[in-house]
Protein backbone atom coordinates (compact mmCIF):
# COMPACT_ATOMS: atom_id res chain seq x y z
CA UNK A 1 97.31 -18.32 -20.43
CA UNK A 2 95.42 -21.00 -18.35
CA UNK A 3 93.26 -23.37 -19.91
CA UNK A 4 90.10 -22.76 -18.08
CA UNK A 5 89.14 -26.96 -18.85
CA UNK A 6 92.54 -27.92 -16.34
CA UNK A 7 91.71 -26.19 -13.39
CA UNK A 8 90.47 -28.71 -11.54
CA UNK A 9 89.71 -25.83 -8.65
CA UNK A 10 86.52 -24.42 -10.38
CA UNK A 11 83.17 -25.93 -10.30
CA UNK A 12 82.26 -28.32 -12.76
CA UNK A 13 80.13 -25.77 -14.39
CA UNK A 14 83.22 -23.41 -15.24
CA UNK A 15 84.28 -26.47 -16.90
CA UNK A 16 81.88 -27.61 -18.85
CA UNK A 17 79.99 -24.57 -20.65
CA UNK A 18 83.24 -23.67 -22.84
CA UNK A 19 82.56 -27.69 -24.00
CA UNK A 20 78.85 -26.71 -24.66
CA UNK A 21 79.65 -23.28 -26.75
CA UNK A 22 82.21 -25.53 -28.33
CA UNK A 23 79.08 -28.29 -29.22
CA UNK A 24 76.51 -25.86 -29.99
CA UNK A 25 78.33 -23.24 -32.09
CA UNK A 26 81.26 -25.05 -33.73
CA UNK A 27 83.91 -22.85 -32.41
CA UNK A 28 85.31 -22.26 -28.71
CA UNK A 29 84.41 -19.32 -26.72
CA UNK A 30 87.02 -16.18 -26.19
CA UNK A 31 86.04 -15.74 -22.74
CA UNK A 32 83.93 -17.75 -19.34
CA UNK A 33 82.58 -15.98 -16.97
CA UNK A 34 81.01 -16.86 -13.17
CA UNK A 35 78.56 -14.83 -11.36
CA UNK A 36 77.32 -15.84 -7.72
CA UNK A 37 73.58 -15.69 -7.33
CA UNK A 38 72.11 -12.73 -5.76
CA UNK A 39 69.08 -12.91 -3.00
CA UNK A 40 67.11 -9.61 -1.30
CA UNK A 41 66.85 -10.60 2.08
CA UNK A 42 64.63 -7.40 3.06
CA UNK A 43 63.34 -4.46 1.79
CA UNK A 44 61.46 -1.33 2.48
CA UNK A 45 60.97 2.02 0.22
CA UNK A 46 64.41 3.14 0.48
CA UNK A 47 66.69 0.53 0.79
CA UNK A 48 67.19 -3.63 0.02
CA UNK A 49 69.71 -5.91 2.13
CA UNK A 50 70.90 -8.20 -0.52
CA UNK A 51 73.79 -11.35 -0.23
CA UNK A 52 75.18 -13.46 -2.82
CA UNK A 53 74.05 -17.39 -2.77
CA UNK A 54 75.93 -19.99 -4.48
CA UNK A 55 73.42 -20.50 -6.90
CA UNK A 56 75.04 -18.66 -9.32
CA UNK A 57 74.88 -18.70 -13.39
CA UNK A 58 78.45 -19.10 -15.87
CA UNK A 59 78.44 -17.24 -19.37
CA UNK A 60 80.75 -18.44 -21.89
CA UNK A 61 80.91 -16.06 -24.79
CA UNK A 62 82.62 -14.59 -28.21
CA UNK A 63 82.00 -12.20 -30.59
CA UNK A 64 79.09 -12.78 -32.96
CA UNK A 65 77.29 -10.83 -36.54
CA UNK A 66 77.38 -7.41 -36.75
CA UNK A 67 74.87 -6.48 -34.06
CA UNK A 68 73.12 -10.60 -33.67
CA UNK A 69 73.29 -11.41 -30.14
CA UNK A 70 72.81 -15.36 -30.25
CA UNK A 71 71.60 -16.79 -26.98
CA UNK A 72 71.69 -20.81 -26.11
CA UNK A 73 70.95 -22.33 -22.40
CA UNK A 74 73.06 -25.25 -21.63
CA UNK A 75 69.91 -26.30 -19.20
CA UNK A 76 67.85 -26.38 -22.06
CA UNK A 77 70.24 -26.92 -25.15
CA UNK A 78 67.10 -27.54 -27.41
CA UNK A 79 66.16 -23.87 -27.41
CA UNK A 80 68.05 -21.04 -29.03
CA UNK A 81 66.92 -16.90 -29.25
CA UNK A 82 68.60 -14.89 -32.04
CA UNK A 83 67.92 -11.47 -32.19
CA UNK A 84 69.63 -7.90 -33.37
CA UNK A 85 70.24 -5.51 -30.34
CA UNK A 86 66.87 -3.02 -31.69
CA UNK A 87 64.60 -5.83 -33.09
CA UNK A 88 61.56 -6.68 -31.03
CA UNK A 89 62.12 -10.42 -29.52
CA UNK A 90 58.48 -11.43 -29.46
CA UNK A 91 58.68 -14.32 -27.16
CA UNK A 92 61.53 -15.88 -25.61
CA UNK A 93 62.44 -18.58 -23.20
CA UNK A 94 62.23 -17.70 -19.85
CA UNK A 95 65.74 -18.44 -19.41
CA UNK A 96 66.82 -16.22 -22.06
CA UNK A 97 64.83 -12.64 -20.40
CA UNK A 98 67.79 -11.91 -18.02
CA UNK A 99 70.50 -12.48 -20.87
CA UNK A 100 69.38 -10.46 -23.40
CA UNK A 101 67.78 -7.73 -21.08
CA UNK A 102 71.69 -7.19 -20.28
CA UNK A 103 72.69 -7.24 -22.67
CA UNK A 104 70.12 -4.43 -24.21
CA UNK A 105 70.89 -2.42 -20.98
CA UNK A 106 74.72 -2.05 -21.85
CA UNK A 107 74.04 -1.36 -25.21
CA UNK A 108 71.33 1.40 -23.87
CA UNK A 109 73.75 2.90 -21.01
CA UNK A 110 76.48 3.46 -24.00
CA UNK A 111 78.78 0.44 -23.62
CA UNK A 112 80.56 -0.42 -26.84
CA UNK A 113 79.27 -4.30 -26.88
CA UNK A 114 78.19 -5.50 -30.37
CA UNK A 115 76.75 -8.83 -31.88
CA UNK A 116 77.92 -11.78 -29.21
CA UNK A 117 77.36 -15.74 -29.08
CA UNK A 118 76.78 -16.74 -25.95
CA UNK A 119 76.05 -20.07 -24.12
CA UNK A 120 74.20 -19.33 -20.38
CA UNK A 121 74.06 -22.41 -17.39
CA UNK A 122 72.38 -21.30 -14.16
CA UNK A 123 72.86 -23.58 -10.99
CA UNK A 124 68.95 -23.37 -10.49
CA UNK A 125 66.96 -23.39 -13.52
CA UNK A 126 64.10 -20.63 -14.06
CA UNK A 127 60.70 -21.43 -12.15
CA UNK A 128 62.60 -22.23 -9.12
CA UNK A 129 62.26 -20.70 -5.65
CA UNK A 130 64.99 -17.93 -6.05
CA UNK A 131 65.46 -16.93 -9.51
CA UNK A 132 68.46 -16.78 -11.26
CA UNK A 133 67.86 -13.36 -12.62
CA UNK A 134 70.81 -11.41 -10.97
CA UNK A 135 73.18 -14.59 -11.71
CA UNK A 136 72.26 -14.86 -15.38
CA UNK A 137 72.03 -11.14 -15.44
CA UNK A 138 75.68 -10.24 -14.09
CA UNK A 139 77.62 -13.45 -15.92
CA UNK A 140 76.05 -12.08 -18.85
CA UNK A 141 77.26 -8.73 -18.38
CA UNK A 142 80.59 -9.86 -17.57
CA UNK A 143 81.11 -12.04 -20.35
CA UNK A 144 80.12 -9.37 -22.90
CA UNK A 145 82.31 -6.65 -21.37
CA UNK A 146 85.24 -8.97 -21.49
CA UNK A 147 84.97 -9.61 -24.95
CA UNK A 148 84.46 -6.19 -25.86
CA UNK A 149 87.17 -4.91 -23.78
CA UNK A 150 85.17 -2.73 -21.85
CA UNK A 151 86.67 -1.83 -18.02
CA UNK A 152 83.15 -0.99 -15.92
CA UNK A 153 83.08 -1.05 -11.67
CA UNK A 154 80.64 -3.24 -10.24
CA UNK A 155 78.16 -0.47 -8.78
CA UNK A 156 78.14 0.96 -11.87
CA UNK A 157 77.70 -2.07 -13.91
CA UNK A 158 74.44 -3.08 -11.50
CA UNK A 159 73.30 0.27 -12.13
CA UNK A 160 72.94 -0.66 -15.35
CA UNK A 161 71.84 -3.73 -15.41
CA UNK A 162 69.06 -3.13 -12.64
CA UNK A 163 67.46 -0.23 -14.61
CA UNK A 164 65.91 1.74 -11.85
CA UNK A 165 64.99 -1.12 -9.60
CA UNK A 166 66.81 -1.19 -5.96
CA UNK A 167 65.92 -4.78 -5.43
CA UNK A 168 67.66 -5.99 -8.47
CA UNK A 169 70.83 -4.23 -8.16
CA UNK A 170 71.13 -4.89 -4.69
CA UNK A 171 70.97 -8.52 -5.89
CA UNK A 172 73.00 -8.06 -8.57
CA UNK A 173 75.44 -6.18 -6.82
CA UNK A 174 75.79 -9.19 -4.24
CA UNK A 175 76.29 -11.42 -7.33
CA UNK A 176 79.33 -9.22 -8.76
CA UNK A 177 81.11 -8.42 -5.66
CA UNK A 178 80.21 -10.20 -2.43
CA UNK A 179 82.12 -11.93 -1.01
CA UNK A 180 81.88 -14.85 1.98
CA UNK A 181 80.46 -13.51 5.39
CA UNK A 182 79.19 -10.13 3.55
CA UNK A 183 75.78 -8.77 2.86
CA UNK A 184 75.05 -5.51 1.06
CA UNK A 185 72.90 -2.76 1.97
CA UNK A 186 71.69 -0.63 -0.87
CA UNK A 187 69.30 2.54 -0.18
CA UNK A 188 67.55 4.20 -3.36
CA UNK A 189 69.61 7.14 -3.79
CA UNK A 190 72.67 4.78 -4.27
CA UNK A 191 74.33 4.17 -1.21
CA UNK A 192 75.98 1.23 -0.54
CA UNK A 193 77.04 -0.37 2.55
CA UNK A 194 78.90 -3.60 3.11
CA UNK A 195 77.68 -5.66 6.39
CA UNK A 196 79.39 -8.45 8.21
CA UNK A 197 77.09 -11.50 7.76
CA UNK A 198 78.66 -14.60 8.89
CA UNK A 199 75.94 -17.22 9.17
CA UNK A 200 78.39 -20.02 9.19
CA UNK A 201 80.59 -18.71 11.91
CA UNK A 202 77.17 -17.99 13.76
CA UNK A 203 76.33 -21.64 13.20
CA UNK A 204 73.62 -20.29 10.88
CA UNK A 205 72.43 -21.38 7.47
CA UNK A 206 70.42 -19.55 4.90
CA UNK A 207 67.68 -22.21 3.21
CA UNK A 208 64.83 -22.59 0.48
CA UNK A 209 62.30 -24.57 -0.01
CA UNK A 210 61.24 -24.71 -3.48
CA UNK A 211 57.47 -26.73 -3.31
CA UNK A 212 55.11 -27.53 -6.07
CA UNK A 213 52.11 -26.09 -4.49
CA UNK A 214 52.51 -23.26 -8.40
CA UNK A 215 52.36 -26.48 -10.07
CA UNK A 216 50.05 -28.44 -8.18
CA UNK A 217 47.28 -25.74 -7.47
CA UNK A 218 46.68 -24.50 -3.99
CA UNK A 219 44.14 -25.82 -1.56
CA UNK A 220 40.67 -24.75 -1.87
CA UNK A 221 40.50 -21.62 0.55
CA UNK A 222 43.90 -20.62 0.33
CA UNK A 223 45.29 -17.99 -2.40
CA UNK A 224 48.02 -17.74 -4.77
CA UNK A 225 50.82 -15.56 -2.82
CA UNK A 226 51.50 -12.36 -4.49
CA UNK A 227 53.96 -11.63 -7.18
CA UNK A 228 57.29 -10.99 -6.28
CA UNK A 229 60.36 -8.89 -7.99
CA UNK A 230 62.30 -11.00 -10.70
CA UNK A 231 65.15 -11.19 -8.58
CA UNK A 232 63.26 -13.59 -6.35
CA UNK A 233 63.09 -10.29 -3.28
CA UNK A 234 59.57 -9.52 -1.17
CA UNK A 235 57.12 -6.88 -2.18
CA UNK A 236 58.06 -3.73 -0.21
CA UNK A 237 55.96 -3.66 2.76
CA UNK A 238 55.30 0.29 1.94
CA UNK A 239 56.37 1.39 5.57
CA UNK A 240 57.94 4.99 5.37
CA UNK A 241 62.10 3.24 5.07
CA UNK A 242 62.68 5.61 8.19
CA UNK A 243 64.71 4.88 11.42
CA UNK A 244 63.79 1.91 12.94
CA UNK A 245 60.85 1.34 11.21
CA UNK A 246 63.20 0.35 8.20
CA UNK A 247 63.78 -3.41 8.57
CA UNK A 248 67.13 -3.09 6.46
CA UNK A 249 68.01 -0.66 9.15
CA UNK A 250 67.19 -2.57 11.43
CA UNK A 251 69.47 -5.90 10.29
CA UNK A 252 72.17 -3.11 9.56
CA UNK A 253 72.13 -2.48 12.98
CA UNK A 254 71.98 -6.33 14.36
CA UNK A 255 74.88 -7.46 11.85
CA UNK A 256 77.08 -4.62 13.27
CA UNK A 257 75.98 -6.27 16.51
CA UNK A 258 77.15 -9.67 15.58
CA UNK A 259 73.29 -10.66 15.88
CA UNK A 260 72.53 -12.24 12.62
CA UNK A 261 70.36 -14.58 14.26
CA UNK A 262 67.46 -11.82 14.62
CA UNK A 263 67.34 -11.56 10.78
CA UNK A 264 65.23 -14.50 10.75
CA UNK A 265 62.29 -12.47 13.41
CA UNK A 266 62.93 -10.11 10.61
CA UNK A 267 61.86 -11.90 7.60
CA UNK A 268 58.63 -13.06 9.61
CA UNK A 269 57.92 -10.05 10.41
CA UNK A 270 58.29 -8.60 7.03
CA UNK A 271 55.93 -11.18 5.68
CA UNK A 272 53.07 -10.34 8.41
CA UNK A 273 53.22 -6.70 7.25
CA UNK A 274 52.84 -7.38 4.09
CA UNK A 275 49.64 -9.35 4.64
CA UNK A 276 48.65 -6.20 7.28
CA UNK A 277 49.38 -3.53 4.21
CA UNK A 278 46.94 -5.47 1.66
CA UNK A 279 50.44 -6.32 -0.68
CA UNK A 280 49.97 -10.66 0.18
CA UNK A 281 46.70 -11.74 0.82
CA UNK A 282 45.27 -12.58 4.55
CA UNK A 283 45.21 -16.29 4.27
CA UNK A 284 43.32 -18.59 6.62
CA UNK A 285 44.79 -18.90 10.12
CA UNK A 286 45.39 -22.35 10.57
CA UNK A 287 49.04 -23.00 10.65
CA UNK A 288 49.23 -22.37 14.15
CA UNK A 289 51.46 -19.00 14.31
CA UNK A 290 49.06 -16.54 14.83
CA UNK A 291 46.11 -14.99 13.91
CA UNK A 292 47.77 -12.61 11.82
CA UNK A 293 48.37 -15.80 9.80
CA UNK A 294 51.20 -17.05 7.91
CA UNK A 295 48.95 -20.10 6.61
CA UNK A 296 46.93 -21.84 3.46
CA UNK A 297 49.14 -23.84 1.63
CA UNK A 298 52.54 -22.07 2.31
CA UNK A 299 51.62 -20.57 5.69
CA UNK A 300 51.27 -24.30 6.39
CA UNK A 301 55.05 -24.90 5.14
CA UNK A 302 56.32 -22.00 7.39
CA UNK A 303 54.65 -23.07 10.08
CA UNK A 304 56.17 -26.92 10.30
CA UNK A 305 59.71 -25.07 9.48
CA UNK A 306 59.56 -22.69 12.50
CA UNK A 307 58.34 -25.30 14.99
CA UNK A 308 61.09 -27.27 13.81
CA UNK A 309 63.44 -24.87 14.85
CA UNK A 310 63.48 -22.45 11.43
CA UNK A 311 64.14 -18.95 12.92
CA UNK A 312 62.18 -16.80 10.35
CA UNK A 313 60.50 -17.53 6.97
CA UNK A 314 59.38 -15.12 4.01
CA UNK A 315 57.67 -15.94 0.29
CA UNK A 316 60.51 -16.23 -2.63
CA UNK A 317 58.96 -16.16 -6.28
CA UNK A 318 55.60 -18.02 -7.21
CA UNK A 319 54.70 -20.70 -3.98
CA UNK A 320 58.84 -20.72 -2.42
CA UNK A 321 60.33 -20.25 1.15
CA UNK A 322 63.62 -18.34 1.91
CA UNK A 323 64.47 -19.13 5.26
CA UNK A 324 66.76 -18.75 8.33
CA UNK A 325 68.10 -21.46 10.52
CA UNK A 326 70.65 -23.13 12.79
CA UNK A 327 72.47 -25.65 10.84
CA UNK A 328 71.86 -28.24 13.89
CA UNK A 329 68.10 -27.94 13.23
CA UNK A 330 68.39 -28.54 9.68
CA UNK A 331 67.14 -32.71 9.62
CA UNK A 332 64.57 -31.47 11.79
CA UNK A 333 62.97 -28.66 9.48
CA UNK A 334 63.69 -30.56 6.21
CA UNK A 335 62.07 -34.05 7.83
CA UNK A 336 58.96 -31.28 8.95
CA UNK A 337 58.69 -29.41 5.02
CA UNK A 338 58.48 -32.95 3.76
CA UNK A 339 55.85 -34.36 5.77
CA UNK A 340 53.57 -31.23 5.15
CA UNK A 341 54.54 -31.46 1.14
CA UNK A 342 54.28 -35.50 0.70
CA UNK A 343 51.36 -35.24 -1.28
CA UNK A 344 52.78 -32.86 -3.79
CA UNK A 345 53.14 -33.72 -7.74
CA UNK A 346 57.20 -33.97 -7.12
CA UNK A 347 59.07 -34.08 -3.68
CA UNK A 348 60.20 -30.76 -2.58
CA UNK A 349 63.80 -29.10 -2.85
CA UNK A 350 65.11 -27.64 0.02
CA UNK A 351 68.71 -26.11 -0.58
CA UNK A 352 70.98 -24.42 1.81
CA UNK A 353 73.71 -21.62 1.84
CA UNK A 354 75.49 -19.36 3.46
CA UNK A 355 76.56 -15.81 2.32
CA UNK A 356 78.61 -17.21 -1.18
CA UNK A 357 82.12 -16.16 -1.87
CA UNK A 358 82.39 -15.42 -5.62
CA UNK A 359 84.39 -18.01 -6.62
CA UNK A 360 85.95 -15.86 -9.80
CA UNK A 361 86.44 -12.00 -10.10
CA UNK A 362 86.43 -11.72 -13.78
CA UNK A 363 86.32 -13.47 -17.11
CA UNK A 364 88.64 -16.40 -17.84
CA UNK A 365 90.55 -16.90 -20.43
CA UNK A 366 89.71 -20.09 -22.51
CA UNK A 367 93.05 -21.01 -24.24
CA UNK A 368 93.68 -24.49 -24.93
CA UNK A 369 90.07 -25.39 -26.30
CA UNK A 370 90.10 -26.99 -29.30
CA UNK A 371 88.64 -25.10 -32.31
């Protein structure tokens, strides 16, 4: 077997967790496993467009107590949940809700996992723009099925883990079994359908912004933009999901087209009918695209990214911009989001991507670890 720690190959990450597990619990894990992050892209009533991200989460795992699951966070190695399968939590970590809701879930849809130690690392920590929820949520799930020898395909796995929510199992979904220059189209009876998406090839680049304006407070006059699903996707925009009128049909069809630039109209446009529906609030027009007003304190942030070139915007999680652009324009819209968020409590982040290939399949094997 291949000692996980000597394949130079694999991220850091895939690397160092094993060490952590080793640190934290005294003994080495019996299995690592990688899951690429997942991101909705668009969504109506009856169907997400999803794609994986490389912000992705790595589990490494073994078996635990009778039916303990012991969680630790190699981001925050301080804190540590420990808690039977049936017994109420109480609070946790935020980093430890996607974890042990997976866990729970495979337990609930009659998967034979028991007690489990298990040491998480996400590539973006919780709070940030796109949450790691369908990262943590499938590495988790992986790891645990690996060590319990249970054999489970993907779709059915994310139908699992996603417990009745479209948006998360697209995302999770991605996270499991996209691959580079693919997104995934998921409608709510089950359907899936694998799109080409190749940004890079396009010269295209998926980006976030991750601001402080949740930390700092918004401007007087502005509002807090609505909550958004845990896997970091938009509030559905409520519009029947039929024909054209479907934005996920619509990028269906413009992929198949070999017209991913449009998706970026798209995710403007999905933002201004959510602020027409009443589901994001009508903020103050003064960012200079319209009256129907992406502005306030974010609507100001989309604004300097799409007249530096940014293609389309939309809201990700609590005050956070996912984004489409051409990678030439990139200096220019990451020299623009800085000048707007100068005065902010902490610079801001912006990261980039294109559709992520998972970078490993299944669980690894661990062998060579010292005990």
């Amino acid at each position: 077997m291949t000692d996980v720690m000597h394949r130079v190959e694999l991220p850091a990450e895939l690397r160092m967790v094993p060490y952590a597990f080793l640190q934290m619990f005294g003994s080495a894990p019996t299995t690592v496993s990688h899951a690429a992050g997942g991101c909705s892209l668009l969504n109506s009533s009856r169907s997400t467009l999803a794609v994986p991200v490389p912000w992705g989460a790595v589990a490494a795992a073994a078996p635990g107590a009778g039916d303990l699951l012991e969680l630790r966070s190699r981001n925050r190695p301080a804190e540590t949940v420990a808690v039977s399968y049936e017994a109420h939590p109480g609070r946790v970590p935020p980093w430890a809700v996607a974890p042990l809701a997976a866990a729970r879930a495979m337990r609930a849809g009659g998967f034979p996992v028991r007690g489990a130690r298990l040491v998480l690392h996400t590539a973006l920590p919780h709070g940030v723009a796109v949450s790691s929820t369908a990262a943590a949520s499938a590495a988790t799930a992986v790891a645990l099925a690996d060590v319990y020898g249970v054999r489970v395909e993907p779709a059915e796995l994310s139908a699992v883990l996603a417990g009745g929510s479209v948006d998360l199992r697209a995302a999770v979904l991605a996270a499991l079994t996209g691959g580079q220059g693919k997104a995934v189209s998921l409608r709510a009876d089950g359907t899936i359908t694998w799109l080409p998406c190749d940004l890079a090839a396009a010269g295209l680049r998926l980006f976030v912004v991750e601001t402080s304006l949740a930390a700092d407070g918004l401007p007087s006059g502005s509002h807090r933009p609505a909550p958004t699903p845990a896997d970091g996707g938009t509030v559905s925009a409520g519009d029947p999901g039929q024909g054209e009128a479907d934005p996920v049909v619509r990028a269906a069809r413009l992929l198949r087209a070999g017209r991913p630039a449009a998706l970026g109209a798209l995710l403007t446009s999905s933002w201004r009918a959510e602020v027409g529906r009443g589901l994001r609030p009508r903020l103050h027009a003064t960012a200079g695209v319209g009256d129907d007003g992406l502005a306030g304190a974010l609507g100001e942030v989309a604004a300097a990214a799409l007249r530096a070139g940014a293609l389309g915007v939309k809201p990700v999680g609590e005050a956070g911009l996912l984004g489409l652009l051409r990678a030439t324009d990139m200096p220019a819209v990451r020299a623009a989001v800085g000048g707007v968020l100068a005065q902010g409590r902490r610079p801001p982040r912006l990261l980039t991507a294109t559709p992520a290939e998972r970078l490993v399949l299944s669980a690894l094997p661990t062998a060579g670890l010292p005990d």
